[in-house]
PDB file of N, CA and C in Angstrom:
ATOM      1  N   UNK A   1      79.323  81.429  98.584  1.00  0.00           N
ATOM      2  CA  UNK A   1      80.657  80.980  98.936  1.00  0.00           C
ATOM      3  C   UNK A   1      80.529  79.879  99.986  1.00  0.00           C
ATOM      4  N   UNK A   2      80.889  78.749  99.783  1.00  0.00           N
ATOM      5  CA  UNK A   2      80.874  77.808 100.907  1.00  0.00           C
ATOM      6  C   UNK A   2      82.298  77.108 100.795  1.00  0.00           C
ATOM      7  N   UNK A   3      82.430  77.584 102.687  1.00  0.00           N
ATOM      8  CA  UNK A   3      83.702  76.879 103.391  1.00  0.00           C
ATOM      9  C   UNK A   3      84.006  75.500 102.832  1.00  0.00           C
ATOM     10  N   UNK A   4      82.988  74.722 102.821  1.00  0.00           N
ATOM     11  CA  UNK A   4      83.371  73.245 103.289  1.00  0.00           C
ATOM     12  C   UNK A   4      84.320  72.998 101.847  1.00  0.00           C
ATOM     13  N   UNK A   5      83.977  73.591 100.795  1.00  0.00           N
ATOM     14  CA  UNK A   5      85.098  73.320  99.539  1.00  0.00           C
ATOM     15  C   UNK A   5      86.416  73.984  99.780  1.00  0.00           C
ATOM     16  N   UNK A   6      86.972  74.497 100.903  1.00  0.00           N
ATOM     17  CA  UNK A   6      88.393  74.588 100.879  1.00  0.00           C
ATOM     18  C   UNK A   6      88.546  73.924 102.163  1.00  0.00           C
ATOM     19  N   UNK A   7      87.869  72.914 102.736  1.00  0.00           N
ATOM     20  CA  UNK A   7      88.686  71.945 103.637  1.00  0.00           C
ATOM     21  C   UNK A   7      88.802  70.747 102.859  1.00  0.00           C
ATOM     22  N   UNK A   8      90.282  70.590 103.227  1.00  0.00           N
ATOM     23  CA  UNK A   8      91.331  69.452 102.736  1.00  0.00           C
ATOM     24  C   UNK A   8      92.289  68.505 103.600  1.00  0.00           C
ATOM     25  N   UNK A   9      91.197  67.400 103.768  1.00  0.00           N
ATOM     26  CA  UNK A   9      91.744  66.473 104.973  1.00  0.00           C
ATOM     27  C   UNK A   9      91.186  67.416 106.149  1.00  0.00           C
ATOM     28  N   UNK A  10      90.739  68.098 106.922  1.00  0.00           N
ATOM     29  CA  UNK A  10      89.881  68.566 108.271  1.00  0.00           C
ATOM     30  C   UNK A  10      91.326  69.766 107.940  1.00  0.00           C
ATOM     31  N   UNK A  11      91.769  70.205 107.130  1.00  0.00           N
ATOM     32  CA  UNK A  11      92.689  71.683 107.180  1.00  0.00           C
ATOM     33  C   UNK A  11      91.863  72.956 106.548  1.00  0.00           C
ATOM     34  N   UNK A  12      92.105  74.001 107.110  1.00  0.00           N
ATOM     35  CA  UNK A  12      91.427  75.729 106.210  1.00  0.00           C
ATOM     36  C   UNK A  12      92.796  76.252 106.261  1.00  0.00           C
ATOM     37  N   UNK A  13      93.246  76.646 105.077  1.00  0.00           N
ATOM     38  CA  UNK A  13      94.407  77.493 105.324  1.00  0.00           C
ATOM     39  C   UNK A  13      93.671  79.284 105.432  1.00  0.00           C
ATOM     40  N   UNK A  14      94.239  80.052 105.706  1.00  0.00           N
ATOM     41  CA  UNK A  14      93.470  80.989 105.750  1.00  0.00           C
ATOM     42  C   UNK A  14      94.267  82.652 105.979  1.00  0.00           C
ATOM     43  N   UNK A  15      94.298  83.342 105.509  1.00  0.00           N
ATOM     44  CA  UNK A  15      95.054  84.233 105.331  1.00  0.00           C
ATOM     45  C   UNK A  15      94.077  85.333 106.067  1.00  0.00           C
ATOM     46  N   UNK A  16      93.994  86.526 106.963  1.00  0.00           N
ATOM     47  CA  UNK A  16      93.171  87.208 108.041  1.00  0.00           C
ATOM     48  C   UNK A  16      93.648  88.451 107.562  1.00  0.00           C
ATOM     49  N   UNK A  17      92.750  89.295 107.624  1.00  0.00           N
ATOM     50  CA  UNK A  17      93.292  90.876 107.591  1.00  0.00           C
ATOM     51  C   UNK A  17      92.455  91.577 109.183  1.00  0.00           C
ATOM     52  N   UNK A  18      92.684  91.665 110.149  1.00  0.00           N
ATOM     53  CA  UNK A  18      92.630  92.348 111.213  1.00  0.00           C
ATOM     54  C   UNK A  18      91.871  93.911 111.573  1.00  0.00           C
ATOM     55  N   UNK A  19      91.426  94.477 112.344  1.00  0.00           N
ATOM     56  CA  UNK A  19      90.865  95.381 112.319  1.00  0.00           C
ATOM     57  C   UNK A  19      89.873  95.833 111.338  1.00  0.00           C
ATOM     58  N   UNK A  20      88.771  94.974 111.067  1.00  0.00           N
ATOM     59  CA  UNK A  20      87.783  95.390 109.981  1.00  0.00           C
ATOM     60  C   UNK A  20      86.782  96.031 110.751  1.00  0.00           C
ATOM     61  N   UNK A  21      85.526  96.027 109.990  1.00  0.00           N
ATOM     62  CA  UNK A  21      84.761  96.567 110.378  1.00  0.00           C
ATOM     63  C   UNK A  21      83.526  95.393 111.010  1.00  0.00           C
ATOM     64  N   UNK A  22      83.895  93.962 110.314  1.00  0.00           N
ATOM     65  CA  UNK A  22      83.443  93.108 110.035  1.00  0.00           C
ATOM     66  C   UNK A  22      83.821  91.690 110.425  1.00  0.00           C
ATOM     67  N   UNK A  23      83.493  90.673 110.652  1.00  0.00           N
ATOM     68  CA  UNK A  23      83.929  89.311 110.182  1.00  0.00           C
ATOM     69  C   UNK A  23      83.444  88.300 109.780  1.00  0.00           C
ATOM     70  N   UNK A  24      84.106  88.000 108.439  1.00  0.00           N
ATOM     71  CA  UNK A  24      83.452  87.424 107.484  1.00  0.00           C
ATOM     72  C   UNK A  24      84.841  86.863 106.145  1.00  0.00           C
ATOM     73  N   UNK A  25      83.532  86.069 105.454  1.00  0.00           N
ATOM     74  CA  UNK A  25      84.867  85.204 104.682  1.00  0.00           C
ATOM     75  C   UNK A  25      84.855  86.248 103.071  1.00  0.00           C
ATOM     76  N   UNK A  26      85.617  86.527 102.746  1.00  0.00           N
ATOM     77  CA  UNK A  26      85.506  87.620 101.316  1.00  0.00           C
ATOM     78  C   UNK A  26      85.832  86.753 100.155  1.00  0.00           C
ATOM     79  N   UNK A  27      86.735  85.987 100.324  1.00  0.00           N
ATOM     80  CA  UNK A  27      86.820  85.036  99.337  1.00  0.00           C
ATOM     81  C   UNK A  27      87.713  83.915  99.300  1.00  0.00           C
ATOM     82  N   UNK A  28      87.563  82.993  98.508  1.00  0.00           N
ATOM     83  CA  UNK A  28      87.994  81.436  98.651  1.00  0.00           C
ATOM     84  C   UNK A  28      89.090  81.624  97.372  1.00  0.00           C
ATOM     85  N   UNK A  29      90.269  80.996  97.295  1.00  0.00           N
ATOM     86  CA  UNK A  29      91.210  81.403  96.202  1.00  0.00           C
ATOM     87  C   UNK A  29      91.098  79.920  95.281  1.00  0.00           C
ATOM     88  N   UNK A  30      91.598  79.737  93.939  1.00  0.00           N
ATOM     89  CA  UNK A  30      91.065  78.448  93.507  1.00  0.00           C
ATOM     90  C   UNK A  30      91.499  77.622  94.223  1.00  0.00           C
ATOM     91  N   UNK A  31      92.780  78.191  94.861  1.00  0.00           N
ATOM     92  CA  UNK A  31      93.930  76.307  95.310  1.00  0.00           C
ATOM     93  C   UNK A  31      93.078  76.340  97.094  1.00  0.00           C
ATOM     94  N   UNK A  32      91.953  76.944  97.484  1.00  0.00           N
ATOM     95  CA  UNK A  32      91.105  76.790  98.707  1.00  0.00           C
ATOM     96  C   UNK A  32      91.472  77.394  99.647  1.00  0.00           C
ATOM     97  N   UNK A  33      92.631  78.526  99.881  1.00  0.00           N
ATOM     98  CA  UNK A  33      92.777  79.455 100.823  1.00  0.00           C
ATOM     99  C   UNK A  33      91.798  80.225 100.926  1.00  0.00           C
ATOM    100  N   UNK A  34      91.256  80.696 102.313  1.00  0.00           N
ATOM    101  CA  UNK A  34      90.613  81.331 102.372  1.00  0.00           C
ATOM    102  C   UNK A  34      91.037  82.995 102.901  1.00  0.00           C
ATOM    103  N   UNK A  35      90.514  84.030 102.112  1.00  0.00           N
ATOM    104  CA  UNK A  35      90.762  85.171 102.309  1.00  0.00           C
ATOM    105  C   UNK A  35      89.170  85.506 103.131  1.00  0.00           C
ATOM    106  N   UNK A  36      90.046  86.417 104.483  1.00  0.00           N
ATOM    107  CA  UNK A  36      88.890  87.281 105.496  1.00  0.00           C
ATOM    108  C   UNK A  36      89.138  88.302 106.103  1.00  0.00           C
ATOM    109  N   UNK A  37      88.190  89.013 106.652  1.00  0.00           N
ATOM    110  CA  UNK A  37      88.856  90.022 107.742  1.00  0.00           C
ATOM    111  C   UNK A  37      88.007  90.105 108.664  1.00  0.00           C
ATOM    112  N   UNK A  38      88.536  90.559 109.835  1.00  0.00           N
ATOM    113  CA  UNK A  38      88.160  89.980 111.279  1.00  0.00           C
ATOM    114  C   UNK A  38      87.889  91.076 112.151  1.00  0.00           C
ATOM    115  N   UNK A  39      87.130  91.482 112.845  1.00  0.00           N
ATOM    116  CA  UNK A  39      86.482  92.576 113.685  1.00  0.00           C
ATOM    117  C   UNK A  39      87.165  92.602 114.928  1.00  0.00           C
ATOM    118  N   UNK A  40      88.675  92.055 114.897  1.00  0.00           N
ATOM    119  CA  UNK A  40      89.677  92.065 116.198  1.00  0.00           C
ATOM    120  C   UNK A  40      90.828  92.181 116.060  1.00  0.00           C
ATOM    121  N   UNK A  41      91.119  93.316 117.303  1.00  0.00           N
ATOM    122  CA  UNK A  41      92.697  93.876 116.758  1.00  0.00           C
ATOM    123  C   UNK A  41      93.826  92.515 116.387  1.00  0.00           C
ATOM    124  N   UNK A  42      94.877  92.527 116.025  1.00  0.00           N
ATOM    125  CA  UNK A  42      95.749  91.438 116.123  1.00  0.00           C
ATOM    126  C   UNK A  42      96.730  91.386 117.481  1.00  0.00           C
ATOM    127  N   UNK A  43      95.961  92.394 118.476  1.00  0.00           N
ATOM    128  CA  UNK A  43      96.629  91.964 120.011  1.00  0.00           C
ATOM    129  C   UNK A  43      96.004  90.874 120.725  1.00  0.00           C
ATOM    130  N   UNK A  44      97.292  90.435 121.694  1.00  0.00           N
ATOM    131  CA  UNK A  44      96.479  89.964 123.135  1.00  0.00           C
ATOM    132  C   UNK A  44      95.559  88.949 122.254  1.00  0.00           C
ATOM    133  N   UNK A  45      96.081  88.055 121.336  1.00  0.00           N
ATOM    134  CA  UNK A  45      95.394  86.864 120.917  1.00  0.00           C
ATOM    135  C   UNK A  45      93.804  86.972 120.097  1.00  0.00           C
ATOM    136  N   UNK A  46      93.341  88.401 120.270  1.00  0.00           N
ATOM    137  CA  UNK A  46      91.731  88.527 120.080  1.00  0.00           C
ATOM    138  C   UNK A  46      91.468  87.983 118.774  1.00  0.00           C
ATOM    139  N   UNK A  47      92.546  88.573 117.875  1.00  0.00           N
ATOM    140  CA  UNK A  47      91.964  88.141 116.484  1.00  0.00           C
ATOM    141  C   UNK A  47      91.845  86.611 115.858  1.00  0.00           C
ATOM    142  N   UNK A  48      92.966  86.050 116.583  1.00  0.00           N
ATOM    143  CA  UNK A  48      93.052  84.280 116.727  1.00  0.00           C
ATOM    144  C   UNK A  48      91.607  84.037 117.347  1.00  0.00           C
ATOM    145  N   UNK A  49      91.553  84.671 118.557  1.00  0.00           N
ATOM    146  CA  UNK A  49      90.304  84.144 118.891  1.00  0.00           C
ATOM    147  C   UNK A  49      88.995  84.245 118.146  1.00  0.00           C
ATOM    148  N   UNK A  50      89.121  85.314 117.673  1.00  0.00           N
ATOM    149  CA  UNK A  50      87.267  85.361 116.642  1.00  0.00           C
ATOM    150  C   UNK A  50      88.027  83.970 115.678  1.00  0.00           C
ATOM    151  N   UNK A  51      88.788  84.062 114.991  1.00  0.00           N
ATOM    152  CA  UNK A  51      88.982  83.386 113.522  1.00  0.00           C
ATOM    153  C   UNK A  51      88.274  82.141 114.189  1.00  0.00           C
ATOM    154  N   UNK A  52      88.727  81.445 115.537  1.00  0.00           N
ATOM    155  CA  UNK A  52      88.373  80.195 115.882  1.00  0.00           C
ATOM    156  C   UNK A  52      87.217  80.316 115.916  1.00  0.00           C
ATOM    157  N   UNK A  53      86.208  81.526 116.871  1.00  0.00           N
ATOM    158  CA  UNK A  53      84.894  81.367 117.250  1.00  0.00           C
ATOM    159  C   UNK A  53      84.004  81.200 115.892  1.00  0.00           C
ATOM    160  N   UNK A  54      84.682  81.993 114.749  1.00  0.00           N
ATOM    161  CA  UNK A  54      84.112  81.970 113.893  1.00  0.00           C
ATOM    162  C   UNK A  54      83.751  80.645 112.701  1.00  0.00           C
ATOM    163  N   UNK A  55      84.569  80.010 112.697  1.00  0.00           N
ATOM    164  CA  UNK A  55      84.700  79.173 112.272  1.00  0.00           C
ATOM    165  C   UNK A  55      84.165  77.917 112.692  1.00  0.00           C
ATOM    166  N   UNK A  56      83.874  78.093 114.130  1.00  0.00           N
ATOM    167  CA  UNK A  56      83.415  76.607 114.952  1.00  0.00           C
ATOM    168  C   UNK A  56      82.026  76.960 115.140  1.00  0.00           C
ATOM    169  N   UNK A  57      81.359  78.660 114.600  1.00  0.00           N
ATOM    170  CA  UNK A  57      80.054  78.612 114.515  1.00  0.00           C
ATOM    171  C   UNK A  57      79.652  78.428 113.211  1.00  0.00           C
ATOM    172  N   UNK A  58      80.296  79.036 112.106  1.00  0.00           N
ATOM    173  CA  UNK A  58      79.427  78.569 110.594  1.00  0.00           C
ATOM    174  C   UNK A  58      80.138  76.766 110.415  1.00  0.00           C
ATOM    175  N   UNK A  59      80.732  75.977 110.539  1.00  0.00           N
ATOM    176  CA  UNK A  59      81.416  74.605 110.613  1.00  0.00           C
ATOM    177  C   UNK A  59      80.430  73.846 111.193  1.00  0.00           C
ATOM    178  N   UNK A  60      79.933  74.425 112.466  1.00  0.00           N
ATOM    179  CA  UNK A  60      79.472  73.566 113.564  1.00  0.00           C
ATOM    180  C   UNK A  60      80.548  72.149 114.226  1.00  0.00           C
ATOM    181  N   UNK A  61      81.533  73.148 113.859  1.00  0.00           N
ATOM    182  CA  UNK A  61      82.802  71.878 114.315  1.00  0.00           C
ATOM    183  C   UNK A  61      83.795  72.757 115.479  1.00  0.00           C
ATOM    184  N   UNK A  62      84.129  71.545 116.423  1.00  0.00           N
ATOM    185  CA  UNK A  62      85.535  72.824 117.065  1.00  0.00           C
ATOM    186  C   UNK A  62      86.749  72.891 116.247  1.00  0.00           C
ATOM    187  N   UNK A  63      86.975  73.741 116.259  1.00  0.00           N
ATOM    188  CA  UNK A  63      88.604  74.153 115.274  1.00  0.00           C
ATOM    189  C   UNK A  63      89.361  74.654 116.179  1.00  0.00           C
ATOM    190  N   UNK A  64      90.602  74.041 115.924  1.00  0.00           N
ATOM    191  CA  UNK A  64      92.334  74.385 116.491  1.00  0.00           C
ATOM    192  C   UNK A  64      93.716  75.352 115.786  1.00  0.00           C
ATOM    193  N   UNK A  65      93.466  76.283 116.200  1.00  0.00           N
ATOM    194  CA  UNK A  65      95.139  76.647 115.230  1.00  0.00           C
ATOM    195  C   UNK A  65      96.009  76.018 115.508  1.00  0.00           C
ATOM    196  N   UNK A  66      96.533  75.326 114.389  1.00  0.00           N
ATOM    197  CA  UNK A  66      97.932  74.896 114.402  1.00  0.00           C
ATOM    198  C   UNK A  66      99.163  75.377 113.934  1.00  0.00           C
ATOM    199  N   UNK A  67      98.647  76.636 113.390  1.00  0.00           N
ATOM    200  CA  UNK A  67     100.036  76.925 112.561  1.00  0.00           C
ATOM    201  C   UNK A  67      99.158  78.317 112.230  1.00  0.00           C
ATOM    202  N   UNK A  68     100.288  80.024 112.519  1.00  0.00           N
ATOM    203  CA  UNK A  68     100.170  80.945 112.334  1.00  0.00           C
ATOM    204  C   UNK A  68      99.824  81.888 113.216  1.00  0.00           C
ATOM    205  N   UNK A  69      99.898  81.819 114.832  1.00  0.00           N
ATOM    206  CA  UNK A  69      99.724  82.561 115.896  1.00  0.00           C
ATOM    207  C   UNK A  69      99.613  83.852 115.529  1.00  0.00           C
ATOM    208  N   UNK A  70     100.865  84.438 115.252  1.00  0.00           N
ATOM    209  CA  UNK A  70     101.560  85.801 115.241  1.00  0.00           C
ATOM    210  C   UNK A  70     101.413  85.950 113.905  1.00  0.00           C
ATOM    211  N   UNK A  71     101.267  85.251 112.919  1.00  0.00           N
ATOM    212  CA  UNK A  71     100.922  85.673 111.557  1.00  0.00           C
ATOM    213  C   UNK A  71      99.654  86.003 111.500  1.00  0.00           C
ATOM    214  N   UNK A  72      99.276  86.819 109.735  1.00  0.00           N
ATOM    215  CA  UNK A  72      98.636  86.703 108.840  1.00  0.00           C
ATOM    216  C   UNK A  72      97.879  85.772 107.931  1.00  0.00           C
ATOM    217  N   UNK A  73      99.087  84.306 107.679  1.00  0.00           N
ATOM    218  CA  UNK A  73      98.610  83.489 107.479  1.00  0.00           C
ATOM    219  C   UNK A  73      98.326  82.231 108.573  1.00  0.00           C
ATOM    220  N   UNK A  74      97.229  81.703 108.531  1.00  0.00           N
ATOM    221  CA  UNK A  74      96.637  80.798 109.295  1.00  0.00           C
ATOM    222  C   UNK A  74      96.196  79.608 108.865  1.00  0.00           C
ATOM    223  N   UNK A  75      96.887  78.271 109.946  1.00  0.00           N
ATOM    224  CA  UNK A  75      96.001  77.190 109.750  1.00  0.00           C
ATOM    225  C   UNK A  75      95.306  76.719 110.345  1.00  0.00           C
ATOM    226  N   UNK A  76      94.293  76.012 110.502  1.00  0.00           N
ATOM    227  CA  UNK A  76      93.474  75.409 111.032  1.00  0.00           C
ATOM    228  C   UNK A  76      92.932  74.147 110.876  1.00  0.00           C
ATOM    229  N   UNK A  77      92.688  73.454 111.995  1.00  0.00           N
ATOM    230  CA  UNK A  77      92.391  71.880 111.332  1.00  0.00           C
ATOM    231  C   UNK A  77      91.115  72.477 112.760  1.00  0.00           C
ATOM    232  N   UNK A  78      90.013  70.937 111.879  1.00  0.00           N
ATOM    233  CA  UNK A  78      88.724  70.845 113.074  1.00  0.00           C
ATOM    234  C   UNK A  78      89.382  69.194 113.652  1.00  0.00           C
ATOM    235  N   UNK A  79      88.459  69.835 115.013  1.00  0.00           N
ATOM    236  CA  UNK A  79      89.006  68.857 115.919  1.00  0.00           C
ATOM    237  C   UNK A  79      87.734  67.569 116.037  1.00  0.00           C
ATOM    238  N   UNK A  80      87.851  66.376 115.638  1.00  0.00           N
ATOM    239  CA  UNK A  80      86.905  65.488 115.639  1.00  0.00           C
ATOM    240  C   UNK A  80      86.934  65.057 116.950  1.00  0.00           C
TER     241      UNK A  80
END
């Protein structure tokens, strides 16, 4: 499975499931959303925070949420 085929223009859309056991990407949908779940509760920002850490370590890019705080679904653009 590789990320870099669902970035479109420096965007990941990305849909999170919270409290896993794990974090990791499970799967890429055809139109490039990415489905994951994340080893952090959805309080107190934690789970925003892995999605970013995670992402700016397999990327090797920094990434920004722009869209989906308090949601499920998430966007993200990398920051050049």
């Amino acid at each position: 499975m590789n990320i870099t085929t669902a970035i479109k223009q420096g965007i990941l859309h990305i849909k999170v499931k919270p409290n896993a056991k794990k974090t990791e990407v499970t799967s890429i949908d055809p139109d490039g959303k990415i489905q994951m779940t994340v080893a952090a509760p959805p309080e107190d920002n934690k789970a925003n925070i892995e999605v970013l850490k995670f992402f700016t370590r397999e990327l090797k890019k920094k990434m920004k949420l722009i869209r989906g705080a308090t949601s499920k679904e998430k966007v993200l653009r990398i920051v050049e």
